[in-house]
PDB file of N, CA and C in Angstrom:
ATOM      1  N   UNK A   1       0.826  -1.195   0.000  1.00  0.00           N
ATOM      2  CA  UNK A   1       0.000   0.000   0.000  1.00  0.00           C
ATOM      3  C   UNK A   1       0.874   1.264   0.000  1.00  0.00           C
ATOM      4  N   UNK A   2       1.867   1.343   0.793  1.00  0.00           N
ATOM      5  CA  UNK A   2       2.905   2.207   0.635  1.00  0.00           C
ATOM      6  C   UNK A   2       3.540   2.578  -0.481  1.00  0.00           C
ATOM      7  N   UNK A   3       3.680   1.825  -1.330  1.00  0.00           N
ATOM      8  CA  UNK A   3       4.157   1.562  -2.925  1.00  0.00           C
ATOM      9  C   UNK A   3       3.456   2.425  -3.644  1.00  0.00           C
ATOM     10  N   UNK A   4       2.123   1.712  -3.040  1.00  0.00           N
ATOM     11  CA  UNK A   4       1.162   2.694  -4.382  1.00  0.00           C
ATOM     12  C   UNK A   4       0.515   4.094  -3.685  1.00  0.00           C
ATOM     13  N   UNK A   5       0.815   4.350  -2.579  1.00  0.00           N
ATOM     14  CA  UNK A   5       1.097   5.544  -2.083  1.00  0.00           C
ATOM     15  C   UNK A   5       1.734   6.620  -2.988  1.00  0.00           C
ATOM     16  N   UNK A   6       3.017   5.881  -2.864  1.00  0.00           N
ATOM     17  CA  UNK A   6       4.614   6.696  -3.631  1.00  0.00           C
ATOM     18  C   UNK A   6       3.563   7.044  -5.071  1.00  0.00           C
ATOM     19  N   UNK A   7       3.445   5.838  -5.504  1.00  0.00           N
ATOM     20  CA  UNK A   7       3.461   6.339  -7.569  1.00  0.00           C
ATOM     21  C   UNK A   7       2.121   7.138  -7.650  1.00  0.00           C
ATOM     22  N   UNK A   8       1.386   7.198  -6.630  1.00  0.00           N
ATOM     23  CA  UNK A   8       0.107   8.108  -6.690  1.00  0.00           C
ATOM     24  C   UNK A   8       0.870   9.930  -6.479  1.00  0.00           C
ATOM     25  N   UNK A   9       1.985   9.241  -5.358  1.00  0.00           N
ATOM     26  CA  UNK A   9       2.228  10.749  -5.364  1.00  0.00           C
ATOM     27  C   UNK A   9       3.069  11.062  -6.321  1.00  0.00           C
ATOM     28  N   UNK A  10       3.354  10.860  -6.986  1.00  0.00           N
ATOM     29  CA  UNK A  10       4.291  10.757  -7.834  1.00  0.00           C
ATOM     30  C   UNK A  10       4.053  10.992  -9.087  1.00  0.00           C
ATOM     31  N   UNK A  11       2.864  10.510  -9.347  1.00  0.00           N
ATOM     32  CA  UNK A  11       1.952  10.551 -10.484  1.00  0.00           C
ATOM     33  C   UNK A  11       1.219  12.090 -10.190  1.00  0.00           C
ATOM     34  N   UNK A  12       0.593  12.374  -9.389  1.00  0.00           N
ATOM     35  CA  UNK A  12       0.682  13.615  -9.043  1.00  0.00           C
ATOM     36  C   UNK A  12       1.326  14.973  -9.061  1.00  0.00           C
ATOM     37  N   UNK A  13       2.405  14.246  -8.275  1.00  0.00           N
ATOM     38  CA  UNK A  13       3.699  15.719  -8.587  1.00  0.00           C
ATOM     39  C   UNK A  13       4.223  15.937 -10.141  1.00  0.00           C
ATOM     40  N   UNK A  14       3.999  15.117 -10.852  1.00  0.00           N
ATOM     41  CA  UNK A  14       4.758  14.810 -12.269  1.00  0.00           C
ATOM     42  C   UNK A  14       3.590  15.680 -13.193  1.00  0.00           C
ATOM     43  N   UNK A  15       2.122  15.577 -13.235  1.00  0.00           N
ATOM     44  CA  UNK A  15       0.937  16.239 -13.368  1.00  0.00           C
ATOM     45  C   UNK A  15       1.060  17.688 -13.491  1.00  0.00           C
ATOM     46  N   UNK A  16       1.438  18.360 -12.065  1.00  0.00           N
ATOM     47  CA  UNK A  16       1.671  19.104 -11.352  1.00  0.00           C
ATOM     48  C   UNK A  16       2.603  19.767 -12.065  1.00  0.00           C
ATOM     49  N   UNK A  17       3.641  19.590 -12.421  1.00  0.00           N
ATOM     50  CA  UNK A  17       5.341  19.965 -12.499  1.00  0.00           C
ATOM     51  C   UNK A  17       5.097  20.116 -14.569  1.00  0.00           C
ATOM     52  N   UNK A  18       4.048  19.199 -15.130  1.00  0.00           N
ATOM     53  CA  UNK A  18       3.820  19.393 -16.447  1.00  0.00           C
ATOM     54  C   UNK A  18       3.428  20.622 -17.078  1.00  0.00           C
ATOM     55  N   UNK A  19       2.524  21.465 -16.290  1.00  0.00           N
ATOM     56  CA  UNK A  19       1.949  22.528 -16.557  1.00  0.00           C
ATOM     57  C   UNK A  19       2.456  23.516 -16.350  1.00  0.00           C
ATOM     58  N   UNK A  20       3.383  23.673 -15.362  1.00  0.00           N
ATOM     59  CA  UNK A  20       4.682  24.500 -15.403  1.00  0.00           C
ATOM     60  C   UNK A  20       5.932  24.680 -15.606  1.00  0.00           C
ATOM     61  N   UNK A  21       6.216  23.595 -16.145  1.00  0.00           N
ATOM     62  CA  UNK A  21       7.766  23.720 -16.443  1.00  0.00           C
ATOM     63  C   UNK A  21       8.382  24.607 -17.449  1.00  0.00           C
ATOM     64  N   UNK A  22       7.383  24.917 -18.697  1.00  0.00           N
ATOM     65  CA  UNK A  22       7.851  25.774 -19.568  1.00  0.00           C
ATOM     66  C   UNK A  22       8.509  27.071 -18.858  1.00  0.00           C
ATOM     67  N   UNK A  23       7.512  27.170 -17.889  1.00  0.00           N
ATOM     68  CA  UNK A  23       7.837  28.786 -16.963  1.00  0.00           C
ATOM     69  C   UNK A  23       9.053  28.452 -16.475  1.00  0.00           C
ATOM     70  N   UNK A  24       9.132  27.393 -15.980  1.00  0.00           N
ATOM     71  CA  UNK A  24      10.394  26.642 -14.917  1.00  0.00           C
ATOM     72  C   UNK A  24      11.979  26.585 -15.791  1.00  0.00           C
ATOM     73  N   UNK A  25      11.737  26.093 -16.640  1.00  0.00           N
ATOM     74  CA  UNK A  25      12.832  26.217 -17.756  1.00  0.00           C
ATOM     75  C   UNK A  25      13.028  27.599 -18.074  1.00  0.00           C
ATOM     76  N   UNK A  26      11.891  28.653 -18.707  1.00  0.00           N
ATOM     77  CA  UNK A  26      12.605  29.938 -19.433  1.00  0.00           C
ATOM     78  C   UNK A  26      13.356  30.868 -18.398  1.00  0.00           C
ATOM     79  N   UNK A  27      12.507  30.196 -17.252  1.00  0.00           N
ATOM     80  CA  UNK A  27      13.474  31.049 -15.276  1.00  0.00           C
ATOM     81  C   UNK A  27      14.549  30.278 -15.459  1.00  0.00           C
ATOM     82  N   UNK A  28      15.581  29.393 -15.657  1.00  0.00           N
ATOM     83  CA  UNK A  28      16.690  28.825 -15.545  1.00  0.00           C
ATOM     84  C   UNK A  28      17.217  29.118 -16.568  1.00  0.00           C
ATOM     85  N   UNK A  29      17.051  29.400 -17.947  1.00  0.00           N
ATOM     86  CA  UNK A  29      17.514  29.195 -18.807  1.00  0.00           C
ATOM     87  C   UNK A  29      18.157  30.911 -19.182  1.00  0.00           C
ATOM     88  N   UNK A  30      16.984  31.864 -18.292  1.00  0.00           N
ATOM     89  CA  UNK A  30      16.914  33.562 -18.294  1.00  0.00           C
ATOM     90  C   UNK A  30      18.241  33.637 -17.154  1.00  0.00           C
ATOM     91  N   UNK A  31      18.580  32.810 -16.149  1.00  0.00           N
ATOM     92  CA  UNK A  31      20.123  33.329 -15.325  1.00  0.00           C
ATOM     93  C   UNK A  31      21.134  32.921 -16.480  1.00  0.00           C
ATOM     94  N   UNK A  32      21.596  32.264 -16.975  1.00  0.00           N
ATOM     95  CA  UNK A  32      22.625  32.167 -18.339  1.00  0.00           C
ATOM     96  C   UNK A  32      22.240  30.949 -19.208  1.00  0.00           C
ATOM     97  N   UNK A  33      22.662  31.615 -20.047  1.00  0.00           N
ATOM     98  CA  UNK A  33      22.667  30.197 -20.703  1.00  0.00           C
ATOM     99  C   UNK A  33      22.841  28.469 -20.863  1.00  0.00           C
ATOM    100  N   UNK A  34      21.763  27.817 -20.628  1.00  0.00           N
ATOM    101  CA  UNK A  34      22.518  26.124 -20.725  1.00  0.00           C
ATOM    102  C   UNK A  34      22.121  24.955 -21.525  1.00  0.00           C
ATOM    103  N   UNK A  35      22.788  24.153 -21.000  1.00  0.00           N
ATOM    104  CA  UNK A  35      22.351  22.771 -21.857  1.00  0.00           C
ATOM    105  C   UNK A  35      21.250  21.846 -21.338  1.00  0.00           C
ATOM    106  N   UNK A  36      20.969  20.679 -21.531  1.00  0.00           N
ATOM    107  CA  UNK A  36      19.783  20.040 -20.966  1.00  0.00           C
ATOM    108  C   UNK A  36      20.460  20.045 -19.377  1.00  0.00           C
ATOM    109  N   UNK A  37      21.171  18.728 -19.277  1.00  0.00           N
ATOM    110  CA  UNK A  37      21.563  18.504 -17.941  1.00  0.00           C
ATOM    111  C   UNK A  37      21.843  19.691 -16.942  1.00  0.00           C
ATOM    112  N   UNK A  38      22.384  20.509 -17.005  1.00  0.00           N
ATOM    113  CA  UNK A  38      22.675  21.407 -17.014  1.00  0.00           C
ATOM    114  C   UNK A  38      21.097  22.291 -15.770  1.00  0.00           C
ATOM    115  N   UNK A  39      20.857  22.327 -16.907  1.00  0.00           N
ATOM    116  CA  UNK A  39      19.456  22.765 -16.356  1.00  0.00           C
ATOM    117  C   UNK A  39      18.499  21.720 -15.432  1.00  0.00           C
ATOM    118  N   UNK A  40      18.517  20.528 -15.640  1.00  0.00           N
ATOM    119  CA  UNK A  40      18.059  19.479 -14.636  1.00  0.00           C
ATOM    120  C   UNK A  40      18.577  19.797 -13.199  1.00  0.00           C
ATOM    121  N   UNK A  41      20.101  19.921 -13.258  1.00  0.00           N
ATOM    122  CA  UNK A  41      20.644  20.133 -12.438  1.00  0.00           C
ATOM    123  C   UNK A  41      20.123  21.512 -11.416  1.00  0.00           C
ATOM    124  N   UNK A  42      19.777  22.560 -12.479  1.00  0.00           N
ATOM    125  CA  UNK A  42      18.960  23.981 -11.420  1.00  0.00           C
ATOM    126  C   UNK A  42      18.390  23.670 -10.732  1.00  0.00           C
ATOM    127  N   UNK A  43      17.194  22.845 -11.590  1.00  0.00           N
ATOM    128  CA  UNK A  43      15.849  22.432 -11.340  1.00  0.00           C
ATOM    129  C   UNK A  43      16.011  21.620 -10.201  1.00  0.00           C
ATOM    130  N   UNK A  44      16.952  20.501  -9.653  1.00  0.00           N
ATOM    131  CA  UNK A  44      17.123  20.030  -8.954  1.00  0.00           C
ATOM    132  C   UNK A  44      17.510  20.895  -7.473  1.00  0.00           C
ATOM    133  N   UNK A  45      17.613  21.654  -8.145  1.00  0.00           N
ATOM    134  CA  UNK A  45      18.659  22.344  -6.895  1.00  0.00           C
ATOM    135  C   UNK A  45      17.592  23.473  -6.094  1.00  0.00           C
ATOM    136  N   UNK A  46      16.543  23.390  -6.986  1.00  0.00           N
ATOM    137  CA  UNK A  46      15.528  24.079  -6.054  1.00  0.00           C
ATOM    138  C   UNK A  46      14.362  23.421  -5.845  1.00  0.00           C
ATOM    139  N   UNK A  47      14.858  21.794  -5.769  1.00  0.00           N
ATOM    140  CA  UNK A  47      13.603  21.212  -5.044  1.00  0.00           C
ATOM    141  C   UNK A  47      13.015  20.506  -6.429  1.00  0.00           C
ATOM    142  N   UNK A  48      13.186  21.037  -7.313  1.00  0.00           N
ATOM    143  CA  UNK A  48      12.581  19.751  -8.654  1.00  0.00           C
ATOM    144  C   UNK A  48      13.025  18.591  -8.976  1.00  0.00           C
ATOM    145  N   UNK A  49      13.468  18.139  -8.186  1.00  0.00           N
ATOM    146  CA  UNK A  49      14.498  16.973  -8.480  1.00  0.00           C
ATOM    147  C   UNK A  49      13.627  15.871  -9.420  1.00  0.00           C
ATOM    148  N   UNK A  50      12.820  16.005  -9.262  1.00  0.00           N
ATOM    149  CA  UNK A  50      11.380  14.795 -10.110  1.00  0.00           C
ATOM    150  C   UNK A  50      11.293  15.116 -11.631  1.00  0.00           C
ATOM    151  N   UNK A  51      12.420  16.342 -12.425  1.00  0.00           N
ATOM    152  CA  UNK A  51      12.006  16.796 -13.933  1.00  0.00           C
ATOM    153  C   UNK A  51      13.370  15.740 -14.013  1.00  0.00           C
ATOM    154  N   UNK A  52      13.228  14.954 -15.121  1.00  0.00           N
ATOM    155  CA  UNK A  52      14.713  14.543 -15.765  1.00  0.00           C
ATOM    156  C   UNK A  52      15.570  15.329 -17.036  1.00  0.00           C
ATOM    157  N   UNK A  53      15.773  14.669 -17.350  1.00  0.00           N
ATOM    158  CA  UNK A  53      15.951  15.268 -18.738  1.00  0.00           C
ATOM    159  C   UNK A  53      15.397  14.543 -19.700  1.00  0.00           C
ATOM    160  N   UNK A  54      14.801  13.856 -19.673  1.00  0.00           N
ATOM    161  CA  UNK A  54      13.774  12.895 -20.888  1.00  0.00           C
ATOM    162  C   UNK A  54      12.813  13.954 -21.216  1.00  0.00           C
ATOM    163  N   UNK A  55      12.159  14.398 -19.864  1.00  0.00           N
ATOM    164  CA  UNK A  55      10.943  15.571 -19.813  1.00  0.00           C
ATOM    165  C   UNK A  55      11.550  16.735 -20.262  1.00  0.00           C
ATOM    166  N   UNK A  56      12.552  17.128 -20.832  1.00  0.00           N
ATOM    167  CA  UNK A  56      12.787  18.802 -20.567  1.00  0.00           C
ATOM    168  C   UNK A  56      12.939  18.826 -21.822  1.00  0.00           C
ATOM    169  N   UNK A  57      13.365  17.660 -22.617  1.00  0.00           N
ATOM    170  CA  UNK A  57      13.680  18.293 -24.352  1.00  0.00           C
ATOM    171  C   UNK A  57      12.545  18.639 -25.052  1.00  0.00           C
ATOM    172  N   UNK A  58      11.088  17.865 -24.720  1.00  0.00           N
ATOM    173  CA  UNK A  58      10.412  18.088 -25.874  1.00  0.00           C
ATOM    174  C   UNK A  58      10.215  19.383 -25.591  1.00  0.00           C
ATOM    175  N   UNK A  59      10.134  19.834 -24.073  1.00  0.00           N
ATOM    176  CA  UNK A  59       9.460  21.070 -23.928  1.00  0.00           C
ATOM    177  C   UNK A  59      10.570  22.259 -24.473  1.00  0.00           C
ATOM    178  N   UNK A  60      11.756  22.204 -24.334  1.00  0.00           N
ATOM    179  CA  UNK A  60      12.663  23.130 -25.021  1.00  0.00           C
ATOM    180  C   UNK A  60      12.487  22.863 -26.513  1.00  0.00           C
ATOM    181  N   UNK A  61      12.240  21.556 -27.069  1.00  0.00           N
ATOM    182  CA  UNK A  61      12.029  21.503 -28.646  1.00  0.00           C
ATOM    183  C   UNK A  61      10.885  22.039 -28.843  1.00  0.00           C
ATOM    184  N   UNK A  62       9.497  22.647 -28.155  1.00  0.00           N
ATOM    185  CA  UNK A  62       8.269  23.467 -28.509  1.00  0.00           C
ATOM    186  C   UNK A  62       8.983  24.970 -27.902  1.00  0.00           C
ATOM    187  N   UNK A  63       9.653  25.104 -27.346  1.00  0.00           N
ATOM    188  CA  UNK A  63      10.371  26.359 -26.801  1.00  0.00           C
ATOM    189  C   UNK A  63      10.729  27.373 -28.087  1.00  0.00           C
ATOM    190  N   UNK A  64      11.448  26.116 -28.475  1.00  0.00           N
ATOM    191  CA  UNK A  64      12.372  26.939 -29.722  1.00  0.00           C
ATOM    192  C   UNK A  64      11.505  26.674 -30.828  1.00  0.00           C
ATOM    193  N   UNK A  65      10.369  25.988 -31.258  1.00  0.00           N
ATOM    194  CA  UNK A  65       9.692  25.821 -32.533  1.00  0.00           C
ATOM    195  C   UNK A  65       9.111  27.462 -31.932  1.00  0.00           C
ATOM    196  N   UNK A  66       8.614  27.846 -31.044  1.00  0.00           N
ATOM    197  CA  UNK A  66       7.486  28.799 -30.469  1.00  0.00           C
ATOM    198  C   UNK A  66       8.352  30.672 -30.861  1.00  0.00           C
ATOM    199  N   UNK A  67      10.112  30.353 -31.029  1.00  0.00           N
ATOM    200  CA  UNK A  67      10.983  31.534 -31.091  1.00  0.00           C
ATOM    201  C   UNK A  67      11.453  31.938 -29.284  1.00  0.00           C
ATOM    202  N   UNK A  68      10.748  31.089 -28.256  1.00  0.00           N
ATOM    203  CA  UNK A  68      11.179  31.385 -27.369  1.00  0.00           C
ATOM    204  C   UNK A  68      12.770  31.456 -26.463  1.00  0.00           C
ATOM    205  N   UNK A  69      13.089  30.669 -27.147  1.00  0.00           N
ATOM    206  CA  UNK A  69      14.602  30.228 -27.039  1.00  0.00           C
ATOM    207  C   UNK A  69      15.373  30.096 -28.478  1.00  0.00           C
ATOM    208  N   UNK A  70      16.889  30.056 -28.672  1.00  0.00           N
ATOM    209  CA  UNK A  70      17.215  29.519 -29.482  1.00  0.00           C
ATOM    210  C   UNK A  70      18.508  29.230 -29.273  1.00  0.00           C
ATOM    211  N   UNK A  71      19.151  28.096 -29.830  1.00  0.00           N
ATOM    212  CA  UNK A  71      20.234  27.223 -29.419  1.00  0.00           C
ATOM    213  C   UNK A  71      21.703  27.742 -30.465  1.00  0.00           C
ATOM    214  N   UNK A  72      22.599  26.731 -29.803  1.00  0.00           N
ATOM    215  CA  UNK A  72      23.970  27.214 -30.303  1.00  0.00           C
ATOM    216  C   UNK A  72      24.825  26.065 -29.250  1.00  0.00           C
ATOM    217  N   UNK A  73      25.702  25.789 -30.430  1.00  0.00           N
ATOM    218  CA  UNK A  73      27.011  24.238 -30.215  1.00  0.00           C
ATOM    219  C   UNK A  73      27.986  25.123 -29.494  1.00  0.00           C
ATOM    220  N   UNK A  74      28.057  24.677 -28.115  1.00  0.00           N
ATOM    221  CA  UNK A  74      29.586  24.831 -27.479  1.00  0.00           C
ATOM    222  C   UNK A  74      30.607  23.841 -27.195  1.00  0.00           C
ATOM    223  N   UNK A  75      31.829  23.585 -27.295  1.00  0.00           N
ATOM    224  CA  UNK A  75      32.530  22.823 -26.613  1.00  0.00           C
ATOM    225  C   UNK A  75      32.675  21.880 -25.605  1.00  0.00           C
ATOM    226  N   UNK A  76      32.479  20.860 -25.131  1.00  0.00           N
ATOM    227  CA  UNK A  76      32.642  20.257 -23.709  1.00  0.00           C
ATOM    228  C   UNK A  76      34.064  19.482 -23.903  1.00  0.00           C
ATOM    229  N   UNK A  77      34.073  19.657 -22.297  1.00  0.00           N
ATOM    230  CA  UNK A  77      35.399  18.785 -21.985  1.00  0.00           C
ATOM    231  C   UNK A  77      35.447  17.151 -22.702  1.00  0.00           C
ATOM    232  N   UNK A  78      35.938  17.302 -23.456  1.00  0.00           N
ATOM    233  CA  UNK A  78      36.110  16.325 -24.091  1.00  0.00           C
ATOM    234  C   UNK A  78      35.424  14.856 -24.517  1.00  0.00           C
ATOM    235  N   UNK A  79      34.802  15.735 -24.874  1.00  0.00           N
ATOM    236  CA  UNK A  79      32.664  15.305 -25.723  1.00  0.00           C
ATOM    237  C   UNK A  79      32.361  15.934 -26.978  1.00  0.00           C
ATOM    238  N   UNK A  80      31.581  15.525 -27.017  1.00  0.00           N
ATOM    239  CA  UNK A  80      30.807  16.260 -28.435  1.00  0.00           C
ATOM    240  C   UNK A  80      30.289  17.587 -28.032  1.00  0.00           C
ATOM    241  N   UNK A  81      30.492  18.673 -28.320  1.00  0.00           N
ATOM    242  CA  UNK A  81      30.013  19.838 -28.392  1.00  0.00           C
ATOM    243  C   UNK A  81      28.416  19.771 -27.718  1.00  0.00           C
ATOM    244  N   UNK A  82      28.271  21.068 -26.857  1.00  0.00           N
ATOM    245  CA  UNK A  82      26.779  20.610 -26.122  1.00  0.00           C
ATOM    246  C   UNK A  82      26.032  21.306 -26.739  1.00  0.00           C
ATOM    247  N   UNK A  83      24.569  21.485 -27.059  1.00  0.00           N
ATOM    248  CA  UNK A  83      23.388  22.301 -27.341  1.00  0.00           C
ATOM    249  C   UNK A  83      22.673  22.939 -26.413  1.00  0.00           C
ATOM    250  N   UNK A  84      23.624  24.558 -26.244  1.00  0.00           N
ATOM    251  CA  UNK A  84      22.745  25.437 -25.472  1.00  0.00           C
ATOM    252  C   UNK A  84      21.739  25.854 -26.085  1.00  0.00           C
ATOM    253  N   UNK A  85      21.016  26.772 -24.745  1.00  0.00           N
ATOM    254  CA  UNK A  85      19.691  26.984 -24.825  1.00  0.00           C
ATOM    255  C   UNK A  85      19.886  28.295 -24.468  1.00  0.00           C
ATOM    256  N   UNK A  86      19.539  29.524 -25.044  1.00  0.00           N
ATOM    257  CA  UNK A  86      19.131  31.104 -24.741  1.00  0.00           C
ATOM    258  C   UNK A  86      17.851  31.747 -24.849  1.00  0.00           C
ATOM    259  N   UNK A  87      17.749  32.593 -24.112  1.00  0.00           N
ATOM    260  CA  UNK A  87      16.505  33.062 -23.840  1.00  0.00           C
ATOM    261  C   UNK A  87      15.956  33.903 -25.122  1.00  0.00           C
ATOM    262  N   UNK A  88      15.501  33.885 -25.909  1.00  0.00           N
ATOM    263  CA  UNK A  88      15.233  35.269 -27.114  1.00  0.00           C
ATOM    264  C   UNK A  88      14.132  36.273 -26.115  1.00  0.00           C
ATOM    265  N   UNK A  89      14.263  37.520 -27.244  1.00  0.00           N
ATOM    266  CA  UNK A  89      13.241  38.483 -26.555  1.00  0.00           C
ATOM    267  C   UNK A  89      12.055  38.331 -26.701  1.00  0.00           C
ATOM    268  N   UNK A  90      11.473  37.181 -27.584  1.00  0.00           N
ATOM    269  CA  UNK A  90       9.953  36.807 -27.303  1.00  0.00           C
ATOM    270  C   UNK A  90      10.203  35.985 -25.673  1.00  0.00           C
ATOM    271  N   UNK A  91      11.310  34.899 -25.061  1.00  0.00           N
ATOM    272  CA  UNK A  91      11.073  34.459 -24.376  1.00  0.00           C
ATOM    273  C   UNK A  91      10.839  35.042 -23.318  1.00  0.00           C
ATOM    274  N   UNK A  92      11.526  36.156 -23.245  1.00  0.00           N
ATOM    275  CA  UNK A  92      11.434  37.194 -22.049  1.00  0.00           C
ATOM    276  C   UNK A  92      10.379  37.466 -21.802  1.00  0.00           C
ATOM    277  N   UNK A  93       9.810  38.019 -22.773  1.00  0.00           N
ATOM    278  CA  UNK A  93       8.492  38.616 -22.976  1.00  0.00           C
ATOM    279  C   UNK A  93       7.647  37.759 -22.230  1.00  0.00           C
ATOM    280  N   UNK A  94       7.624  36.121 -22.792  1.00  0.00           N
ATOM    281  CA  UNK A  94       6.809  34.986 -22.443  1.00  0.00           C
ATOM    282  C   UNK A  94       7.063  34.608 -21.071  1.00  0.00           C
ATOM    283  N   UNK A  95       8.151  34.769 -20.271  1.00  0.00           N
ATOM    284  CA  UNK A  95       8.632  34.454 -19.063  1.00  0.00           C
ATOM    285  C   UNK A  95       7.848  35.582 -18.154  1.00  0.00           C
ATOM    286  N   UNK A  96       8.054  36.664 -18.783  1.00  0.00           N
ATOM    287  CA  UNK A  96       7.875  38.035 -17.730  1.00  0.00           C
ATOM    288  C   UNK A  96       5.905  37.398 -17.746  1.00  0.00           C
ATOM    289  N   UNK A  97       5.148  36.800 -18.803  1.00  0.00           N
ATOM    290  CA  UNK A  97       4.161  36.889 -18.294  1.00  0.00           C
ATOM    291  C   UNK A  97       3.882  35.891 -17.614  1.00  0.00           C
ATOM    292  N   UNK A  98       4.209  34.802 -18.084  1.00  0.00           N
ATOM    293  CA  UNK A  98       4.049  33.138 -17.350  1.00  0.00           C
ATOM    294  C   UNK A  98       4.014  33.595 -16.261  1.00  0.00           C
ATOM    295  N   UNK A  99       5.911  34.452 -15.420  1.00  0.00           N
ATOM    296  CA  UNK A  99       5.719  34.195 -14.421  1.00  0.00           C
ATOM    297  C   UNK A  99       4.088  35.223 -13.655  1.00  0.00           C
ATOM    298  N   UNK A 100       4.019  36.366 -14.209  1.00  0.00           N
ATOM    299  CA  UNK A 100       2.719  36.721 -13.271  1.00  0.00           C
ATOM    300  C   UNK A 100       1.017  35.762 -13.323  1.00  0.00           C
ATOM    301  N   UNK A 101       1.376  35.296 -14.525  1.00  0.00           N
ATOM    302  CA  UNK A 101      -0.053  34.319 -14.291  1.00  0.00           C
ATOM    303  C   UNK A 101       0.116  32.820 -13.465  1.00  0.00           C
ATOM    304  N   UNK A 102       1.586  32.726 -13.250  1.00  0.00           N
ATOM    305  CA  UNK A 102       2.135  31.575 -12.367  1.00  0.00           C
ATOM    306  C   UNK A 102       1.416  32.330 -10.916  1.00  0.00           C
ATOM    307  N   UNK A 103       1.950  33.629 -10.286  1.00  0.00           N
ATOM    308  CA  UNK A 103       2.120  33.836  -9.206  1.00  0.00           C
ATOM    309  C   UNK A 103       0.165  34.127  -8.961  1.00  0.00           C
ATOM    310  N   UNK A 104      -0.686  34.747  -9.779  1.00  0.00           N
ATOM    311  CA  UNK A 104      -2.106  34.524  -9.562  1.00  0.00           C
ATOM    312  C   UNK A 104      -2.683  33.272  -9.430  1.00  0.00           C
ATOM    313  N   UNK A 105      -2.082  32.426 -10.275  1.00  0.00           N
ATOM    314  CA  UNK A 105      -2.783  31.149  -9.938  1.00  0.00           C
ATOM    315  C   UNK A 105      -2.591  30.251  -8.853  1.00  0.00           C
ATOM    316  N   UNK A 106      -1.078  30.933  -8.422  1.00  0.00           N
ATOM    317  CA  UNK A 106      -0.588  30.032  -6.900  1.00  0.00           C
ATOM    318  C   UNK A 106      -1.117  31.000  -5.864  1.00  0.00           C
ATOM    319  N   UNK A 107      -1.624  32.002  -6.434  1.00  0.00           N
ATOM    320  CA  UNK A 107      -1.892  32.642  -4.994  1.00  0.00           C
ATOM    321  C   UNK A 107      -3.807  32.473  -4.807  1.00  0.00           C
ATOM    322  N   UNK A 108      -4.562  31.840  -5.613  1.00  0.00           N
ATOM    323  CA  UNK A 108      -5.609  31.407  -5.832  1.00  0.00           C
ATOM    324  C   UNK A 108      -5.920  30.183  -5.133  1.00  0.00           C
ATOM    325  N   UNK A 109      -5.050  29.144  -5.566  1.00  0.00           N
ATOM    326  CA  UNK A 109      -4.789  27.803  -5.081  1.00  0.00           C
ATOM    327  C   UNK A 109      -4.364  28.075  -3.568  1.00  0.00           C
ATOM    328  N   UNK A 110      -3.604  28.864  -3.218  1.00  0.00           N
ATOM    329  CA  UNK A 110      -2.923  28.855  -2.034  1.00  0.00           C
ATOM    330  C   UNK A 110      -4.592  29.603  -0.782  1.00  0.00           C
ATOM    331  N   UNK A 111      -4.987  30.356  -2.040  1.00  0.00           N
ATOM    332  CA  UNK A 111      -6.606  31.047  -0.763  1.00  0.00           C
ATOM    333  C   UNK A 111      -7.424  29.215  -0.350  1.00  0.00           C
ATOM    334  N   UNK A 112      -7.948  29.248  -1.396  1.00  0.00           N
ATOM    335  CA  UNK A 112      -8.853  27.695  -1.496  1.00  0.00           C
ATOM    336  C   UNK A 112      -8.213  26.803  -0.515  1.00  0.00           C
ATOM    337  N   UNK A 113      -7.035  26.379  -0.657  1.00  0.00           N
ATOM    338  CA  UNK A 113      -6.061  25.354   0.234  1.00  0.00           C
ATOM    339  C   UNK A 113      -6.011  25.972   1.716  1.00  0.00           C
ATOM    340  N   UNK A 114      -5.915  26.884   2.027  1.00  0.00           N
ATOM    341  CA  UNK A 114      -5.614  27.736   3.205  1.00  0.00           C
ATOM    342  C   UNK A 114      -7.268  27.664   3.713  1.00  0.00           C
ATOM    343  N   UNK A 115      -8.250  27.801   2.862  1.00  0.00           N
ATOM    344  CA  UNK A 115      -9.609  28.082   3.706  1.00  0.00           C
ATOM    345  C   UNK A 115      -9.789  26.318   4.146  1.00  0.00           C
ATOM    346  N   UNK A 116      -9.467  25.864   3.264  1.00  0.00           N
ATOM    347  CA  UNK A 116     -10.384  24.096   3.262  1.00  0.00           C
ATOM    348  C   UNK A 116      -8.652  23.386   4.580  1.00  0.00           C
ATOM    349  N   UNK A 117      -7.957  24.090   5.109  1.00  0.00           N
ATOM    350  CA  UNK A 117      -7.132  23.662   5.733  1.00  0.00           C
ATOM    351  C   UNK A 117      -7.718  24.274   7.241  1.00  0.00           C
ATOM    352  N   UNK A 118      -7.907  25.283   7.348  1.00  0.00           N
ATOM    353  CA  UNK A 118      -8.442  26.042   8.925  1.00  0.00           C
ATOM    354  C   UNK A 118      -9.874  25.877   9.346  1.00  0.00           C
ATOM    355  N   UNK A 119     -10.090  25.192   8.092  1.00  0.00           N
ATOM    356  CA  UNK A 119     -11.423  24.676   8.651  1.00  0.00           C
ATOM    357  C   UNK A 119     -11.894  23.492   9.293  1.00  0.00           C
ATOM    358  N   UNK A 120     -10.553  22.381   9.343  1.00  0.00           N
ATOM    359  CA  UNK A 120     -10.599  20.957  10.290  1.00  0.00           C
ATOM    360  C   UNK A 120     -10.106  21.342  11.595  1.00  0.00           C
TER     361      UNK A 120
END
């Protein structure tokens, strides 16, 4: 029962984490420039640890079909050249609004959750 605890929550948080990541990516991708892993790694580092990188390409490959981003081959230590990711000025544009319709809708969710919580 514990098991299927986990993949419920899990299945959940993954739900959850789908509908925002575009925002989540063009915020990581707007401090400098990077590559996939790269960026997993942000994401990780503020608690997303649940995005891989399986999940992050298609959404950077609709990123850049959209003009929001656009890429460029750098060097790695002794690898194949990596495929960064930069922010264009539509992405900005698209970031600066995501994030305010991010912060209305969490602050919506957060009233509802807060009333149906003080009320047990």
């Amino acid at each position: 029962m514990l098991r299927m605890t986990a993949l419920i929550d899990s299945h959940r948080q993954s739900q959850l984490l789908r509908g925002v990541l575009d925002v989540c990516l063009l915020a990581v991708i707007a401090e400098e420039p990077a590559y996939g892993y790269e960026m997993t790694k942000r994401l990780a580092a503020r608690g997303l640890s649940a995005v891989g990188e399986g999940s992050i390409y298609p959404v950077l490959g609709r990123l850049e079909r959209d003009g929001l981003v656009d890429t460029f081959r750098q060097a790695s230590n002794g690898g194949p050249p990596r495929k960064y990711y930069r922010l264009t000025r539509r992405g900005s544009g698209a970031l600066d609004k995501w994030s305010e319709e991010w912060r209305a809708t969490r602050a919506g969710v957060d009233a509802v959750i807060g009333e149906t919580t003080t009320r047990r």
